[in-house]
C-alpha atoms as a PDB file:
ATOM      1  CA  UNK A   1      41.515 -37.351  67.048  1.00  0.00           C
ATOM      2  CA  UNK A   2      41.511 -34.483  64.742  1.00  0.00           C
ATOM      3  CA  UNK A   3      40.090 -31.163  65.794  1.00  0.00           C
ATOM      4  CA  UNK A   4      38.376 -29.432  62.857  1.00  0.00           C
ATOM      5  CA  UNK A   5      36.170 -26.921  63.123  1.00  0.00           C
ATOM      6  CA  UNK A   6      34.903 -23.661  61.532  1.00  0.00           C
ATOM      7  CA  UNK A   7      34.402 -22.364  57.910  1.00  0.00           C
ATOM      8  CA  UNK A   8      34.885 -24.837  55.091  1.00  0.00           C
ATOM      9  CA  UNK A   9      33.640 -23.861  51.730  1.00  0.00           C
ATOM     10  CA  UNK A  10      32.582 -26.651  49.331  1.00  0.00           C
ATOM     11  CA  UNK A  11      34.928 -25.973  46.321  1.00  0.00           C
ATOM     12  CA  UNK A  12      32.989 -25.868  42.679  1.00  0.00           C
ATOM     13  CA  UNK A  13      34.562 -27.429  40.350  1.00  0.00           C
ATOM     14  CA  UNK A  14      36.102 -25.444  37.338  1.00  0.00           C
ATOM     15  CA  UNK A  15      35.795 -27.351  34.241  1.00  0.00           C
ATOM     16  CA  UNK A  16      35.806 -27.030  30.590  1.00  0.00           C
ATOM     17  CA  UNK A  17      32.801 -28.354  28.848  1.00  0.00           C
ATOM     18  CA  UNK A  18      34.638 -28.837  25.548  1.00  0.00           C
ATOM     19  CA  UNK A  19      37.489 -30.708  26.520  1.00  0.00           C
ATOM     20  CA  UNK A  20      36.549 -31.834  29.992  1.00  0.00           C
ATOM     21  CA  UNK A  21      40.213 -30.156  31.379  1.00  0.00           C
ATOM     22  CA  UNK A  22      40.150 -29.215  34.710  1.00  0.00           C
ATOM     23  CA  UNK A  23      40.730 -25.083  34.713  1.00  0.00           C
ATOM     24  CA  UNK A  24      43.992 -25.506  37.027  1.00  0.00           C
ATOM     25  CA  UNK A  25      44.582 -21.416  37.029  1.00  0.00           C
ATOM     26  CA  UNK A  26      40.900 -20.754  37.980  1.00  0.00           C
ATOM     27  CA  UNK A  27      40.831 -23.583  40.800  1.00  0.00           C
ATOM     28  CA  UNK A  28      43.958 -21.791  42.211  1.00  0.00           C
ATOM     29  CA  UNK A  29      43.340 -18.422  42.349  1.00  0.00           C
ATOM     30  CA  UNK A  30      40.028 -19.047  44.077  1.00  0.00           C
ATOM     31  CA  UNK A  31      41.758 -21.457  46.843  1.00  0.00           C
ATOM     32  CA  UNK A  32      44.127 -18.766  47.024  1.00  0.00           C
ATOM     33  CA  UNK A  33      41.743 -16.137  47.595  1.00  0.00           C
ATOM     34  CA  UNK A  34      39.176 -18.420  49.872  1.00  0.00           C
ATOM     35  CA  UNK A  35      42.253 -18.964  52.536  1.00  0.00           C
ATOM     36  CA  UNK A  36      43.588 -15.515  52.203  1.00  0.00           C
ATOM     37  CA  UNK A  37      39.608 -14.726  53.533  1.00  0.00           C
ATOM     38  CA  UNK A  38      40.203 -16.447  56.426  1.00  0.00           C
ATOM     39  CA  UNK A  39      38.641 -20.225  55.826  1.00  0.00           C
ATOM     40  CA  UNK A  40      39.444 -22.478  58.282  1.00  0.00           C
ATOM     41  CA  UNK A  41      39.433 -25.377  55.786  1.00  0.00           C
ATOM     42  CA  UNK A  42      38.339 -26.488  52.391  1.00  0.00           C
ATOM     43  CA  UNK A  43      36.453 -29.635  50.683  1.00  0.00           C
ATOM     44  CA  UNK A  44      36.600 -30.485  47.330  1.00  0.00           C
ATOM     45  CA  UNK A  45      34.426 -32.826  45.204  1.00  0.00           C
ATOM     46  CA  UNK A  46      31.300 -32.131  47.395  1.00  0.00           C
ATOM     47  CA  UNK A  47      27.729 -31.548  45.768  1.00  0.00           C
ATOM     48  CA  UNK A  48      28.560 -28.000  44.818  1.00  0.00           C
ATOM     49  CA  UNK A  49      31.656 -29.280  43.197  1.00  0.00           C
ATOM     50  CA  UNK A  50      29.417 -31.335  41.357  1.00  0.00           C
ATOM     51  CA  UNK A  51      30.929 -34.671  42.076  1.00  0.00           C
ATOM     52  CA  UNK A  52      28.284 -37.021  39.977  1.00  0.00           C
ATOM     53  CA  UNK A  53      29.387 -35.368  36.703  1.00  0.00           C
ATOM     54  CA  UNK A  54      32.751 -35.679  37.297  1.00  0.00           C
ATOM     55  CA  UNK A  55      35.133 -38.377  35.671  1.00  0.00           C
ATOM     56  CA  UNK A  56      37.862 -40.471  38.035  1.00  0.00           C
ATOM     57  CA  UNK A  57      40.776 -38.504  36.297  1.00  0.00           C
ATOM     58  CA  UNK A  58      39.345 -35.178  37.048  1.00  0.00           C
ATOM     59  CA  UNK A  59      38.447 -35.612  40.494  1.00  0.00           C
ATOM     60  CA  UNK A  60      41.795 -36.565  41.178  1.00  0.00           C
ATOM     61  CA  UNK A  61      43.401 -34.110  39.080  1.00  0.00           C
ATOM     62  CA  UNK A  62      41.037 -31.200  41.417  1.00  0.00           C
ATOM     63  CA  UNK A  63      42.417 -33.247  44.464  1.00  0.00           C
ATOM     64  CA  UNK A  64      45.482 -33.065  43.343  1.00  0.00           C
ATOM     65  CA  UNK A  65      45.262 -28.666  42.265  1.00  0.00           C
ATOM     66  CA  UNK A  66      43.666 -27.958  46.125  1.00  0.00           C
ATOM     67  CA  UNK A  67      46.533 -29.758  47.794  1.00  0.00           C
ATOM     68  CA  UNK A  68      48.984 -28.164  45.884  1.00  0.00           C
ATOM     69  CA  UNK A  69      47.893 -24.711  46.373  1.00  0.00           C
ATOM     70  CA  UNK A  70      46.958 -25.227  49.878  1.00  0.00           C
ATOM     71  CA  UNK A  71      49.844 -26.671  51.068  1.00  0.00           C
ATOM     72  CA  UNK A  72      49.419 -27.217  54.662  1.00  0.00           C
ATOM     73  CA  UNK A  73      48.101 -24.332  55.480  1.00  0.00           C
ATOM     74  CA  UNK A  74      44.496 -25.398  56.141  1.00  0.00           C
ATOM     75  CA  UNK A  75      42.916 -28.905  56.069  1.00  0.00           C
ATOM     76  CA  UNK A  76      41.591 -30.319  52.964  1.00  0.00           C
ATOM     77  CA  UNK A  77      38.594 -32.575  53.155  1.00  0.00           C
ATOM     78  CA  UNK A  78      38.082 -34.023  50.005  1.00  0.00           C
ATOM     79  CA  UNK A  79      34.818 -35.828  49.047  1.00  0.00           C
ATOM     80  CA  UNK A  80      34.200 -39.874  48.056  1.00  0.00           C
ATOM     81  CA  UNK A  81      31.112 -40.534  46.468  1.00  0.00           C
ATOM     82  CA  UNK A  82      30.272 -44.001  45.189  1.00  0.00           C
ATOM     83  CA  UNK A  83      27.321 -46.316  44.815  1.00  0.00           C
ATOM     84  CA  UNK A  84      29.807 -49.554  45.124  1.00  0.00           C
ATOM     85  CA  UNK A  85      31.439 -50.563  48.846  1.00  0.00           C
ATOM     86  CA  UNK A  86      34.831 -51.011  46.632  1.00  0.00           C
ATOM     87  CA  UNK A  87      34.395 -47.706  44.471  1.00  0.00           C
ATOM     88  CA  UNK A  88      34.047 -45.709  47.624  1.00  0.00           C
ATOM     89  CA  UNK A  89      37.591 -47.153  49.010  1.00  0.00           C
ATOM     90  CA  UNK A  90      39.447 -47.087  46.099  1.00  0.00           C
ATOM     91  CA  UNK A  91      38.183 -43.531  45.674  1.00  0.00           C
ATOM     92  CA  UNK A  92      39.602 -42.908  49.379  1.00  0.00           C
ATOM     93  CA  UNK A  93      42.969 -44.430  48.761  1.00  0.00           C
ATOM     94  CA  UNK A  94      43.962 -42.231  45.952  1.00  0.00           C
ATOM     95  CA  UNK A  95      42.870 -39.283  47.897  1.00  0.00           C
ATOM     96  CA  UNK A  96      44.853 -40.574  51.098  1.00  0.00           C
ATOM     97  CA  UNK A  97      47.818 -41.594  49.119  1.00  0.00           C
ATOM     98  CA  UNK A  98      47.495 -37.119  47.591  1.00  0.00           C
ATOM     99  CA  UNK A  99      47.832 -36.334  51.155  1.00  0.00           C
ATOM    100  CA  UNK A 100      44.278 -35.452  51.913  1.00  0.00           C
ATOM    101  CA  UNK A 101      43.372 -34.338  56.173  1.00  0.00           C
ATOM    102  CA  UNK A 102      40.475 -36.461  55.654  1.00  0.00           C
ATOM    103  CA  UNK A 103      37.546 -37.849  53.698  1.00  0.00           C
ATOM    104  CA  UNK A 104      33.857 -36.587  53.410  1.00  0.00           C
ATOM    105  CA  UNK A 105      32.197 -39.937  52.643  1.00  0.00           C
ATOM    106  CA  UNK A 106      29.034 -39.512  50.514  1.00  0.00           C
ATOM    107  CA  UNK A 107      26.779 -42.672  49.694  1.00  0.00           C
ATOM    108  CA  UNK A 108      24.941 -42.708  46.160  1.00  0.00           C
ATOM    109  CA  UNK A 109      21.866 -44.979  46.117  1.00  0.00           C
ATOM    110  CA  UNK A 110      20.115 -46.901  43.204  1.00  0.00           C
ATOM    111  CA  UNK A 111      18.830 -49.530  44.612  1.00  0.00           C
ATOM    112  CA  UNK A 112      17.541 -49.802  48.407  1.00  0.00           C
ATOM    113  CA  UNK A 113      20.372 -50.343  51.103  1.00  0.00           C
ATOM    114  CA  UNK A 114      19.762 -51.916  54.370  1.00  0.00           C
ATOM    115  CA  UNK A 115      20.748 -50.142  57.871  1.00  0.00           C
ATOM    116  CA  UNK A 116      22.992 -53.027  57.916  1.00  0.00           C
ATOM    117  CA  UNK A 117      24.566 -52.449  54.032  1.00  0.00           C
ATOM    118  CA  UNK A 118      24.222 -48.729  55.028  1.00  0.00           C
ATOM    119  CA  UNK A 119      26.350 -49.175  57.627  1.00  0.00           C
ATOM    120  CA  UNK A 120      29.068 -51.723  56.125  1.00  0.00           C
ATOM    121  CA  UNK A 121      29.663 -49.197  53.332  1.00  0.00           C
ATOM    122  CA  UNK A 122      30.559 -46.452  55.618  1.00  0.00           C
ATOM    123  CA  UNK A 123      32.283 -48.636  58.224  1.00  0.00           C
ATOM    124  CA  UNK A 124      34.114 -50.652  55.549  1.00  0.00           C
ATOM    125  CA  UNK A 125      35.760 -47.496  53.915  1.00  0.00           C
ATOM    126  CA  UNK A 126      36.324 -45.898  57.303  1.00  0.00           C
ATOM    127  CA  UNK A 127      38.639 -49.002  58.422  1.00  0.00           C
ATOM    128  CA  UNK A 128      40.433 -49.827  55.138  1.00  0.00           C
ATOM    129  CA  UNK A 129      42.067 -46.027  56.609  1.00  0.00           C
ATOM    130  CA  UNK A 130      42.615 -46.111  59.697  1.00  0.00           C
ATOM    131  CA  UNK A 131      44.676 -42.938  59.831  1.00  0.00           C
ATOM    132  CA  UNK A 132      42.535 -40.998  57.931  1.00  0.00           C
ATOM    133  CA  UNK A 133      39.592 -38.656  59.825  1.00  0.00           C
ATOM    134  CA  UNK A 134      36.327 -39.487  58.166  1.00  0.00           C
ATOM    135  CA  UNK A 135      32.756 -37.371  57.706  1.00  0.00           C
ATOM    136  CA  UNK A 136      29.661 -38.867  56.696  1.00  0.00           C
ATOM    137  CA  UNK A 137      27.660 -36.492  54.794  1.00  0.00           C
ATOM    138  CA  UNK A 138      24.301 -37.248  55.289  1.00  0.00           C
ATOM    139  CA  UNK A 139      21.326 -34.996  52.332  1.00  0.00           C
ATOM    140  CA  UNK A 140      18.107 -36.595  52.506  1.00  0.00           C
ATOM    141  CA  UNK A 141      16.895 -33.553  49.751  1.00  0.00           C
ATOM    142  CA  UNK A 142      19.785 -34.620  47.413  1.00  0.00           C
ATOM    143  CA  UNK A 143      21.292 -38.226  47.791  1.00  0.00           C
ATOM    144  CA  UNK A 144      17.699 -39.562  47.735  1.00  0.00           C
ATOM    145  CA  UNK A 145      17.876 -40.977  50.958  1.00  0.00           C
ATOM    146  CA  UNK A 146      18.684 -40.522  54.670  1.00  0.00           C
ATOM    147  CA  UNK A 147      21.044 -42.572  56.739  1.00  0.00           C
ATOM    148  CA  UNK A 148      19.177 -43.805  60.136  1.00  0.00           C
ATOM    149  CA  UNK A 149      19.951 -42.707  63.516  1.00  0.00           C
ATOM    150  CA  UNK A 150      20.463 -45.982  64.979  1.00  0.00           C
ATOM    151  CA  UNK A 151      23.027 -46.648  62.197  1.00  0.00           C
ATOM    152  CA  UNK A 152      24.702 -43.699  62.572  1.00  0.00           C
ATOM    153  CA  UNK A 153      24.853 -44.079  66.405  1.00  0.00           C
ATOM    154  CA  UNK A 154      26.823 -47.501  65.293  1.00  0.00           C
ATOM    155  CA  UNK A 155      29.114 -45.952  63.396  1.00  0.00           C
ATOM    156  CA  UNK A 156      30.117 -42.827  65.932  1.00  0.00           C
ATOM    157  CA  UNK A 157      32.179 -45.664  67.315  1.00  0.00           C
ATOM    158  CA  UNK A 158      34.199 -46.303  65.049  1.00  0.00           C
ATOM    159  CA  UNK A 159      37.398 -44.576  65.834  1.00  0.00           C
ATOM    160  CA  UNK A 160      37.858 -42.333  62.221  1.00  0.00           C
ATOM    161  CA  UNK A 161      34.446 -41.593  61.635  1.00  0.00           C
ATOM    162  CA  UNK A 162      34.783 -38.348  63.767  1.00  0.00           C
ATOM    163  CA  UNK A 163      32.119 -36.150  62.404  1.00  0.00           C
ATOM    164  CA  UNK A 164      28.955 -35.716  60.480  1.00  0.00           C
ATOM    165  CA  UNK A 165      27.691 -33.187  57.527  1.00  0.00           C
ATOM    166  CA  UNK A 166      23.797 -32.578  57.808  1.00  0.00           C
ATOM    167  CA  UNK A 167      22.036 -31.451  55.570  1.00  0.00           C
ATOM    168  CA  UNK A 168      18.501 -32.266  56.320  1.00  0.00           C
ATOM    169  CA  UNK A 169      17.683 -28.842  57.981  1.00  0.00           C
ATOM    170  CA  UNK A 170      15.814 -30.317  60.736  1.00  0.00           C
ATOM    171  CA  UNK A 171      17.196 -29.158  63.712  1.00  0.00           C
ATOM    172  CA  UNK A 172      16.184 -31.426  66.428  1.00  0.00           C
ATOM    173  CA  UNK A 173      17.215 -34.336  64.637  1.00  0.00           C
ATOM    174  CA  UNK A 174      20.605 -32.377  64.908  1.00  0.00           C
ATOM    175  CA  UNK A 175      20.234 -31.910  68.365  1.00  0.00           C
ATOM    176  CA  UNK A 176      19.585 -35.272  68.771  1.00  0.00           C
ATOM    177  CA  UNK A 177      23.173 -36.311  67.341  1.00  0.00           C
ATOM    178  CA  UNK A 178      24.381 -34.152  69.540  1.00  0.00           C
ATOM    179  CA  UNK A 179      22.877 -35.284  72.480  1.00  0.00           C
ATOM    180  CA  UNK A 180      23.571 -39.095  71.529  1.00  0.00           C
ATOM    181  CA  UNK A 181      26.828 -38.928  70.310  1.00  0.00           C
ATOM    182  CA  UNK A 182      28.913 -36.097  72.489  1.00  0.00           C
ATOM    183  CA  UNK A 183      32.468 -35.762  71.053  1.00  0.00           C
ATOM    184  CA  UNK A 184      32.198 -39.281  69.292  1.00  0.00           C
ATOM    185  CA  UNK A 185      31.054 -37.540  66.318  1.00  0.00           C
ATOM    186  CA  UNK A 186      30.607 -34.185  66.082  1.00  0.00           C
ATOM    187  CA  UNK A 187      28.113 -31.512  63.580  1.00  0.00           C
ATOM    188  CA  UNK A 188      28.816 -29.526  60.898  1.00  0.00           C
ATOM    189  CA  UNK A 189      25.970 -27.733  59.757  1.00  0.00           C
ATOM    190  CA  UNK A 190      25.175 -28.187  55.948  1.00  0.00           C
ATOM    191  CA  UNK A 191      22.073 -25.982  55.282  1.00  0.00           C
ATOM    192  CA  UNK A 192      22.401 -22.738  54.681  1.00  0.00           C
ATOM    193  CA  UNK A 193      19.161 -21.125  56.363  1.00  0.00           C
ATOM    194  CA  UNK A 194      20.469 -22.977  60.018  1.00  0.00           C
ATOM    195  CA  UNK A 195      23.872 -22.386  60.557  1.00  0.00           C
ATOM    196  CA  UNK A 196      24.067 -20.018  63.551  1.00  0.00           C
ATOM    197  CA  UNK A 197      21.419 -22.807  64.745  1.00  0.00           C
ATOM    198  CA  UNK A 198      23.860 -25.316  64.302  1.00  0.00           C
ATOM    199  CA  UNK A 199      26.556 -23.448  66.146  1.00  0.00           C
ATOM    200  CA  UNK A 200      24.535 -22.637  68.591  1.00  0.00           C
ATOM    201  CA  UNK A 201      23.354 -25.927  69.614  1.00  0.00           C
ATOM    202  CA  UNK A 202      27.062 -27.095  69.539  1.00  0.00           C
ATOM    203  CA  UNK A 203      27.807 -27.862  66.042  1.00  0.00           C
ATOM    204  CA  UNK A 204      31.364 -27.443  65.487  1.00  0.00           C
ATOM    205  CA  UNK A 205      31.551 -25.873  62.168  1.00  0.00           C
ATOM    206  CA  UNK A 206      29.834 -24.846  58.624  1.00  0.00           C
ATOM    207  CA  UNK A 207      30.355 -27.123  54.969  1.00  0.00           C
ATOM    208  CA  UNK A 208      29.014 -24.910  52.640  1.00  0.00           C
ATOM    209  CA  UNK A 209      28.733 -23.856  48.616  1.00  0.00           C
ATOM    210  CA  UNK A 210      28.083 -20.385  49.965  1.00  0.00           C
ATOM    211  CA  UNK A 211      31.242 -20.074  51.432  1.00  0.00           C
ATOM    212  CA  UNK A 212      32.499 -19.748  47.908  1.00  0.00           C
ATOM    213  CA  UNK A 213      31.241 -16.495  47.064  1.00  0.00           C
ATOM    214  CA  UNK A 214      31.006 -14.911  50.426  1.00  0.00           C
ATOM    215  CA  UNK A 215      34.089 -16.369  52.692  1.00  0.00           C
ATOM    216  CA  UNK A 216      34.890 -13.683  54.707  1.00  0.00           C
ATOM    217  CA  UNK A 217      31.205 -13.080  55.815  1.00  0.00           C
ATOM    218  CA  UNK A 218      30.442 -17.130  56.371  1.00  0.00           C
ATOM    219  CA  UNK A 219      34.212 -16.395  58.962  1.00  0.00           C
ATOM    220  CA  UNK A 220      32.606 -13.534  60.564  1.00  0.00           C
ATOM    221  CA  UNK A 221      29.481 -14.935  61.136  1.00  0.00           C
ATOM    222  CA  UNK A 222      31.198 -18.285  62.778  1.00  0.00           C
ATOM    223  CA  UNK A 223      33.634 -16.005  64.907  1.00  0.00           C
ATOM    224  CA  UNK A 224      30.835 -13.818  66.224  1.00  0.00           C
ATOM    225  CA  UNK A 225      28.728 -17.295  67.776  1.00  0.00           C
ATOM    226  CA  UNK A 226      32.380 -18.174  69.134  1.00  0.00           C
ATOM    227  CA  UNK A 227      32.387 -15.315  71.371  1.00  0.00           C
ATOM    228  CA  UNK A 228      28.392 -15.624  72.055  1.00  0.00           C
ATOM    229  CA  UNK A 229      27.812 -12.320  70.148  1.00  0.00           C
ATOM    230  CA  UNK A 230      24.455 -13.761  69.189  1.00  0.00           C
ATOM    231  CA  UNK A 231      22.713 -10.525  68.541  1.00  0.00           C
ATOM    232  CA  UNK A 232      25.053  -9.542  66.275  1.00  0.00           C
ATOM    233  CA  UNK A 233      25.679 -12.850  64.132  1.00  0.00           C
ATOM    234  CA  UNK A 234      21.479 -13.198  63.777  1.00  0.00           C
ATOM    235  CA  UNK A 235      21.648  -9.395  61.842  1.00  0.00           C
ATOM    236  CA  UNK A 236      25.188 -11.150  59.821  1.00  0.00           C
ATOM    237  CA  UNK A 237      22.830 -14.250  59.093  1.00  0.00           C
ATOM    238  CA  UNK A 238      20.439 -11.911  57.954  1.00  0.00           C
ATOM    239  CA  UNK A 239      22.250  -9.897  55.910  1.00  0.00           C
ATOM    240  CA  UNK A 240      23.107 -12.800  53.935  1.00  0.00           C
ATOM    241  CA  UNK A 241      19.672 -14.426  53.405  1.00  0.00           C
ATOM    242  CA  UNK A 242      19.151 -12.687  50.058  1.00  0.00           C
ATOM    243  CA  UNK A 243      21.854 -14.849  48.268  1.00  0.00           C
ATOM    244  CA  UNK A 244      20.992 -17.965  50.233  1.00  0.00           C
ATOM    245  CA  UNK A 245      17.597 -17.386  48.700  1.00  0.00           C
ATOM    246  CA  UNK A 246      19.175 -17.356  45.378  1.00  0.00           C
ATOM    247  CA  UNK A 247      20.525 -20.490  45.676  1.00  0.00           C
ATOM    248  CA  UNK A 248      17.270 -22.336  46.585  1.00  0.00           C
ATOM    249  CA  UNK A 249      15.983 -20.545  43.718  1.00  0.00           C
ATOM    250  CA  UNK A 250      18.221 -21.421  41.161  1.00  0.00           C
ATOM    251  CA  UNK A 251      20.368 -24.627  40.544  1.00  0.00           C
ATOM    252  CA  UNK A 252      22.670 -24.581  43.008  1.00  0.00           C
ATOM    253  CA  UNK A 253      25.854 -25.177  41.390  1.00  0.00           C
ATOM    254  CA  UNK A 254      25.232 -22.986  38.411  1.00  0.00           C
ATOM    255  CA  UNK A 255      24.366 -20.571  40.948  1.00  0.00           C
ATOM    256  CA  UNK A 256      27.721 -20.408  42.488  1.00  0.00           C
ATOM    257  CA  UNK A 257      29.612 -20.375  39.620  1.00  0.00           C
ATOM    258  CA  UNK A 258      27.356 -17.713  38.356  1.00  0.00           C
ATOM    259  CA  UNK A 259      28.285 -15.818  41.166  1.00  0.00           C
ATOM    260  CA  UNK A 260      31.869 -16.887  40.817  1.00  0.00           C
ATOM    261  CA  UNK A 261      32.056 -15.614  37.606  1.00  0.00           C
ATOM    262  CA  UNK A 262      30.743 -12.515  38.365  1.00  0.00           C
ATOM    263  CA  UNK A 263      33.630 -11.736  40.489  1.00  0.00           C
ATOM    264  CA  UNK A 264      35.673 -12.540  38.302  1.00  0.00           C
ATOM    265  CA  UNK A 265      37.500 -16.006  38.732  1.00  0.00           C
ATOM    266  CA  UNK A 266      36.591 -17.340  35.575  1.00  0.00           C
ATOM    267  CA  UNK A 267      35.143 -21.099  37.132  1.00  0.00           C
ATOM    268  CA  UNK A 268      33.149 -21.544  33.495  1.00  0.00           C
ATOM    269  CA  UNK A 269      29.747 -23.541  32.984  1.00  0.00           C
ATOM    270  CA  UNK A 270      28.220 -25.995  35.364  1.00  0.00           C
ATOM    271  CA  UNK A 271      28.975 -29.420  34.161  1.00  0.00           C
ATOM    272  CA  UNK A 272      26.783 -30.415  31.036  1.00  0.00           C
ATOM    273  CA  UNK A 273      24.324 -31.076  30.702  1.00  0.00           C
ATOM    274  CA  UNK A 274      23.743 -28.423  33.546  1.00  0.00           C
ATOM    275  CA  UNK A 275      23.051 -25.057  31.661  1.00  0.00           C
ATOM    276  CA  UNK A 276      23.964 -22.042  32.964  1.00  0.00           C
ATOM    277  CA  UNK A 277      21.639 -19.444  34.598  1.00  0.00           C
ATOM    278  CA  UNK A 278      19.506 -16.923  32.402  1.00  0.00           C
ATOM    279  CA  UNK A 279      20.552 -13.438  31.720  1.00  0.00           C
ATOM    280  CA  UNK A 280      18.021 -12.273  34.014  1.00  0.00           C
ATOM    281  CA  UNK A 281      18.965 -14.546  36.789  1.00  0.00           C
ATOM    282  CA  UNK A 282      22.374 -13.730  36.149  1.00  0.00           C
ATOM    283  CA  UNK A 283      21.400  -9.744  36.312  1.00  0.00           C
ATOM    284  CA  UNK A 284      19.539 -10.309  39.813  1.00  0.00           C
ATOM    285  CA  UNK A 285      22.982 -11.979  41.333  1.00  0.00           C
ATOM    286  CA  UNK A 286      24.919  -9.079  40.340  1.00  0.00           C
ATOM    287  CA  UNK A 287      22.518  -6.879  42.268  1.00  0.00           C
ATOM    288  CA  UNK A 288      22.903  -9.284  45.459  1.00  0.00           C
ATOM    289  CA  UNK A 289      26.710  -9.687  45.289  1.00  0.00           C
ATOM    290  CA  UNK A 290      26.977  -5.827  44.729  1.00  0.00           C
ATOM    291  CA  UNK A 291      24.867  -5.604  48.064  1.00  0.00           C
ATOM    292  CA  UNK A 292      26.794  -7.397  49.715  1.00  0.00           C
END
């Protein structure tokens, strides 16, 4: 059983629009700077990395970039995203066979899906690697569906499915996970405006787009709930509401690379056909950034 836990920022993913390279020196410098902050992990290929735009080559090729510059010296999740049962676990074996410390499994939808198919496709992935430690990422708002409770509760026994990202902000339906499925499967929080919730209630960590652009408050705010300095991590959470409110407000991953960019690490456009932000939303994330 693996033990992670803590800060793990969901990587963007720097790309050229013209060419469709990856932008290897940019990727680097910010997982460079990200565990130099004090991360405690990192997951590429999530929805701020903009994983439904991206090609097979260039997901491996950012899978590939992370690992390198990362080099053991925190865990890299990497996310699998696939509408097919065989997509997903191909997806996973090239990722396992990079050397990734485990899988965030994400399930697109087109057509409906069972409980039963619902849980096959996460099941069948999780067992084709047996080795590797497996997350189900679960965004009702984004992936256009939810994945049941019941289901769910079926697959916290399967031995490598060890934790769960939620992102539905709803709180006691957290709770409720971790009330039914103890140290079988364990939280991360996924929603910005809950975290210190999530920590609180016994979640064991943050996945987050935020963590990007403000790492080293995202680690502060997880090490003051770890010594029960409540009082003092509600003003942190606080103090970092403004930009959180920018990211509801704007697309979210042009808002991180906007942000990115504005500190200078060069992560370029959000996948077309994305557009970037406005000038004037542009000008009002300089004034949070310089805020915080």
């Amino acid at each position: 059983m693996t033990n992670f836990s803590g800060i793990f920022p969901y990587l963007v993913s720097p790309v050229d629009n013209q060419s469709g390279k990856v932008l290897e020196r940019s990727l680097r410098r910010l997982v460079e700077h990200l565990i130099n902050s004090g991360v405690h992990g990192l997951s590429p290929l999530g929805s701020t990395g903009e994983f439904a735009y991206l090609s097979t080559a260039q997901r491996e090729e950012i899978v590939r970039i992370v690992l390198d510059q990362t080099a053991g010296r925190v865990p890299v999740l990497a996310g699998v995203a696939a509408f097919s049962t065989r997509e997903a676990q191909e997806q996973a074996e090239r990722y396992a066979r990079l050397g990734v410390d485990g899988l965030v499994l994400i399930m697109q939808k087109m057509f409906p899906v069972s409980p039963q198919g619902q849980t096959r496709f996460f099941a069948d992935v999780a067992e084709a690697l047996p080795d590797v430690s497996m997350t189900l990422y679960t965004n009702p708002g984004l992936l256009g569906g939810d994945i049941p409770m019941d289901v769910l509760d079926d697959l916290s026994h399967v031995k490598n499915i060890e934790y769960i990202k939620d992102a539905s902000g709803n709180t006691g339906r957290i709770l409720t996970m971790i009330n039914r499925f103890g140290d079988r499967m364990r939280v991360f929080s996924a929603s910005a405006h809950i975290p210190l919730m999530v920590f609180k209630l016994g979640g064991v960590g943050w996945m987050a787009g935020p963590a990007c652009v403000m790492p080293k408050q995202c680690v502060e705010l997880y090490n003051l709930a770890q010594v029960d300095d409540w009082d003092r991590a509600l003003e942190k959470q606080k103090s970092m509401w403004r930009i959180n409110e920018a990211f509801t407000k704007y697309a979210l991953a042009a808002c991180i690379k906007g942000a990115l960019n504005i500190q200078g690490f060069e992560v370029g456009s959000p996948i077309a056909p994305q557009q970037p932000l406005s000038a004037e939303a542009m000008n009002e994330l300089r004034a949070i950034l310089a805020d915080l």
